[in-house]
Every structure is written in C-alpha cells, then in structure tokens.
Protein backbone atom coordinates (compact mmCIF):
# COMPACT_ATOMS: atom_id res chain seq x y z
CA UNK A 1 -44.43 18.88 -5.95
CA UNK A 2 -46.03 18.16 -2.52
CA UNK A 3 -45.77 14.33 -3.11
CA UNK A 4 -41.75 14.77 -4.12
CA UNK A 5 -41.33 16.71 -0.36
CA UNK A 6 -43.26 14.15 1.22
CA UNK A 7 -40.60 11.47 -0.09
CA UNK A 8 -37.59 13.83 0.97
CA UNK A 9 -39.38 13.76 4.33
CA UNK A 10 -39.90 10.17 4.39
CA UNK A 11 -36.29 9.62 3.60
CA UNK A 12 -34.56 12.24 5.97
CA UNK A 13 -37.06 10.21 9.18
CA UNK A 14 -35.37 7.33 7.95
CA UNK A 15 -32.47 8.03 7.48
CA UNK A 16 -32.23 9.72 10.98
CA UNK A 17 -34.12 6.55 12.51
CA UNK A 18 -31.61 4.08 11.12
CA UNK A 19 -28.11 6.12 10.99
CA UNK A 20 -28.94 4.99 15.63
CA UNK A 21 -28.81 0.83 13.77
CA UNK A 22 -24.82 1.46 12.53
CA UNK A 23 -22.31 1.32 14.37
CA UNK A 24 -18.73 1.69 12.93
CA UNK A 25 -15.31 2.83 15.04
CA UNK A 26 -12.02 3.21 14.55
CA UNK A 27 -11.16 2.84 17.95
CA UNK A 28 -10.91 -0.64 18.47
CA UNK A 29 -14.87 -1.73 18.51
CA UNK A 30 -13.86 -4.67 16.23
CA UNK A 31 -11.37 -6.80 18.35
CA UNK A 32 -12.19 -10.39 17.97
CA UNK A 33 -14.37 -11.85 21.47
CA UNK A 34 -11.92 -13.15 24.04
CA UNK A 35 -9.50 -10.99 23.82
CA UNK A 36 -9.21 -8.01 26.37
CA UNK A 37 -5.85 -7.92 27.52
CA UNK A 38 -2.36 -7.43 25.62
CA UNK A 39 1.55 -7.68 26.59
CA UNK A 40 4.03 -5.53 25.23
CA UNK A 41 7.46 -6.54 27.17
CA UNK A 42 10.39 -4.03 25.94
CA UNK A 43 11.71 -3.97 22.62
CA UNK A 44 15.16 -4.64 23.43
CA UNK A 45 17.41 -1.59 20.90
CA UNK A 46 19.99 -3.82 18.90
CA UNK A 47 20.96 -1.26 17.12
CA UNK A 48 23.77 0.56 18.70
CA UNK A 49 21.98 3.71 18.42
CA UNK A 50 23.66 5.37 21.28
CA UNK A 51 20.53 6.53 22.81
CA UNK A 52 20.16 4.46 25.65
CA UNK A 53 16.06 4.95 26.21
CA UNK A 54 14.88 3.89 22.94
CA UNK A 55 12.95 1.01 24.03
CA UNK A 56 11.36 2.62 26.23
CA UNK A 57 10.11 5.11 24.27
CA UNK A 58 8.78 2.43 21.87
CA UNK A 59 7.36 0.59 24.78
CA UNK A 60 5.39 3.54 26.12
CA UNK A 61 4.15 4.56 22.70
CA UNK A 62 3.08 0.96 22.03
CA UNK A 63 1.05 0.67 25.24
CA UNK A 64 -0.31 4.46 24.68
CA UNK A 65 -1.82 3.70 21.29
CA UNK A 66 -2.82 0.15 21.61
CA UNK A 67 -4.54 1.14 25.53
CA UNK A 68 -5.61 4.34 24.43
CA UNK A 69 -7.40 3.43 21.11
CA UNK A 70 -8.47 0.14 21.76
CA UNK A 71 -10.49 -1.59 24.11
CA UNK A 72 -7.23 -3.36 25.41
CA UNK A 73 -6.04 -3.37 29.25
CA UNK A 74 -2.58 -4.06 29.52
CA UNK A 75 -1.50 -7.07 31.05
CA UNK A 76 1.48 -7.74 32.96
CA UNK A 77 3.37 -10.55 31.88
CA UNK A 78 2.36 -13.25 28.38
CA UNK A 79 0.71 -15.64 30.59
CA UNK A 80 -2.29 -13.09 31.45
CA UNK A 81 -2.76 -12.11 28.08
CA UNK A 82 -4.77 -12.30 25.28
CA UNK A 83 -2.33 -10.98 22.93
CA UNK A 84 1.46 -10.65 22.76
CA UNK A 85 3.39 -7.86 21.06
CA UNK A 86 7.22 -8.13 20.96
CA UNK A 87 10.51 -7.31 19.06
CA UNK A 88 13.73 -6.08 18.46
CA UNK A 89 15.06 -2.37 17.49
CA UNK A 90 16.97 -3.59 14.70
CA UNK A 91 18.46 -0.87 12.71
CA UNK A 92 18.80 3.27 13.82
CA UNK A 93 20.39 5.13 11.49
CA UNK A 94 21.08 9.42 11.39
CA UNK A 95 22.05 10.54 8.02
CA UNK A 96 22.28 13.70 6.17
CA UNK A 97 19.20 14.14 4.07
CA UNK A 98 19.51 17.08 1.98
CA UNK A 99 22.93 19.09 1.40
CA UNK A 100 22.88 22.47 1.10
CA UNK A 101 25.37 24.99 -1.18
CA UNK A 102 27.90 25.29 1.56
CA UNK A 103 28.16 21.36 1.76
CA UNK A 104 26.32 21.21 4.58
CA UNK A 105 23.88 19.30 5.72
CA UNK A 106 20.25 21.30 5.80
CA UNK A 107 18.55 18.13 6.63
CA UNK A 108 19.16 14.90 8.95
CA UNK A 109 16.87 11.89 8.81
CA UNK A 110 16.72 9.34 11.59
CA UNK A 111 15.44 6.18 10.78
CA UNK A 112 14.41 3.13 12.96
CA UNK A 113 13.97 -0.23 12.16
CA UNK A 114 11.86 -2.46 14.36
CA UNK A 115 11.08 -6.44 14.07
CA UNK A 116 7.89 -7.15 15.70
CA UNK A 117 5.61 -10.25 16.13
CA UNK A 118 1.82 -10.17 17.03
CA UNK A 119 -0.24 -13.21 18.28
CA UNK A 120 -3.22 -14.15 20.46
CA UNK A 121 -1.60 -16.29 23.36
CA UNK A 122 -4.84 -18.82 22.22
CA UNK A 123 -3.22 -19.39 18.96
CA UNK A 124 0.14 -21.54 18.00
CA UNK A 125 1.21 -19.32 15.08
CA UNK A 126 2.16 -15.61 15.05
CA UNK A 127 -0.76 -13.15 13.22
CA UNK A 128 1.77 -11.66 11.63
CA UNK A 129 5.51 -10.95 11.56
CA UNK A 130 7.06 -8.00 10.18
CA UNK A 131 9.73 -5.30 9.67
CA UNK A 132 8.40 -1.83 10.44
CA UNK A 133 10.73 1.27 9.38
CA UNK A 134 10.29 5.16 10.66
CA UNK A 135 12.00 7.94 9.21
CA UNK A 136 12.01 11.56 10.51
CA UNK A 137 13.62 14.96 9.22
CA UNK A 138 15.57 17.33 11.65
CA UNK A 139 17.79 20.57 11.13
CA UNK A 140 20.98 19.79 13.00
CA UNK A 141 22.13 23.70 12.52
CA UNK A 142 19.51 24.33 15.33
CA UNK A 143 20.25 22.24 18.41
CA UNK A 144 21.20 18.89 17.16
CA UNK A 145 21.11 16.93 20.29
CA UNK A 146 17.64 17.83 21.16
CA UNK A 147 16.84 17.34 17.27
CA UNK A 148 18.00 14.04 16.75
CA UNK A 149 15.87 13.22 20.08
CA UNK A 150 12.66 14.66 18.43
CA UNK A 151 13.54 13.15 15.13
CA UNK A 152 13.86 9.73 17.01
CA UNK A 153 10.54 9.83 18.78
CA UNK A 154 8.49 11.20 15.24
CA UNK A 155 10.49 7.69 13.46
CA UNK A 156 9.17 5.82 16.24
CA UNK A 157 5.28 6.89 16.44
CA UNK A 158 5.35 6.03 12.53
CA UNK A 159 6.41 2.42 13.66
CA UNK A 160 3.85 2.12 16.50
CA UNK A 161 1.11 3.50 14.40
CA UNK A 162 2.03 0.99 11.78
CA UNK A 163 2.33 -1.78 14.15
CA UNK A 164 -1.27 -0.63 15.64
CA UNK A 165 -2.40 -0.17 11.66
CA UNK A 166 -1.75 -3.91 11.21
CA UNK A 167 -2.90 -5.27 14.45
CA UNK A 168 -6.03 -4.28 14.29
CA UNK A 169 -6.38 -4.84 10.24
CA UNK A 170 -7.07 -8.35 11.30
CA UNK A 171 -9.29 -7.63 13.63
C-alpha cells in the first residue's frame, strides 16, 4: 500500500515538473518564423447590400481578431508585410427565415458572402483561396433597422472567425 502512494507521488512531482516543458496556445504561438506583420486593405461590398459600412465592419473585425489573437502587428500597406489578407463582399442577402401563422415573418436571416485570399508576401502562390458565408437570425417585429444591423455584424464575425480559423490552420 505504501509502495502504490509512493508511485502516485512520484507521478503527481512529475507530472507537475514537466506540465512547465509544454507549451500549447491557441492564440497564435504557432505562426511560421518571419512573419510578424499582416495587411488587411478593405473588403470592397459588391453586393448591393444597401448598407454602406459593411467593409468596414469586416475590416475592423479582421484586424481585431487577427491583432488581438495573434502575435500579428498590422502593417500598413502589402509591401511591409508578411502576410496579405484581401477580398470582396460578394453576396448579402435578408430573407425571411421562419413564417409564422399570420404569414408573417417571425424570423429574418442575413447572410454574407465574402471571397478572400491569404498569402505570405514571401511566397508566389496564395495559401489559400476561399468563399466564406455568415448567416444570422433577427426578429424584424422588434426594430428591424437596428436588427438587420445586428444580424449583419453576427454574419460577419462568423466570416472573420472562419477566415482567422483557416489562416492560422496552416500555421
């Protein structure tokens, strides 16, 4: 009995002595050597979405989650860079989502589409280039204007966090 507490002793100082040796983040730790800066110029919105800030929403959630939970400084144009982030706001759609007994809609969804392309300025071909869609529920009964506005900014921190997901997959 003595020699099975001595083991579970053994094991816990170990444990605690080499749990100091790892080292594991999801914050960024892993970005490849060389690169420290990225670019993210504005999305342009090619979507006729009416709302005439888009973009910059997208660009200031892009530069909040890739500067914020990464190790990345944000640099001002592609030629101090490290790594380039850029698109297009394809596609904005608001739609009824669920119909209620009246005929009504209960439920809108907004969804954005956004083409983007990532690459390290040191390399000749793009890491990857994708489509990214957001989608977002609001109740236009309520206030609809401020809705859609809310529904628009949830669709579009699904898209940065996806674009942020996949940047740093490859890392």
């Amino acid at each position: 009995m003595a020699w099975t507490k001595t083991w579970i002793l053994i094991a816990l100082c170990a444990g605690f002595l080499f749990s100091g040796c790892l080292r594991y983040s999801f914050t960024g730790a892993s970005i490849p050597p060389g690169v420290d800066t990225i670019y993210i110029p504005f999305f342009p919105d090619q979507s006729n979405s009416g709302l005439g800030d888009l973009s910059n929403r997208l660009n200031q959630i892009l530069i909040n989650r890739f500067v914020n939970q990464s190790r990345l400084q944000l640099a001002n144009n592609e030629a101090d860079a490290d790594a380039v982030l850029d698109g297009i706001i394809t596609s904005y759609s608001n739609r009824p989502f669920s119909i209620g007994g009246n005929e009504q809609a209960n439920e809108n969804q907004v969804s954005i589409t956004v083409r983007a392309t990532f690459l390290y300025t040191s390399n000749d071909e793009p890491e990857w280039t994708n489509s990214f869609t957001g989608s977002f529920t609001y109740d236009p009964s309520e206030n609809p204007i401020e809705g859609e506005n809310s529904a628009a900014n949830g669709a579009l921190e699904q898209i940065a966090n996806n674009m942020f997901n996949d940047a740093v997959s490859n890392w």
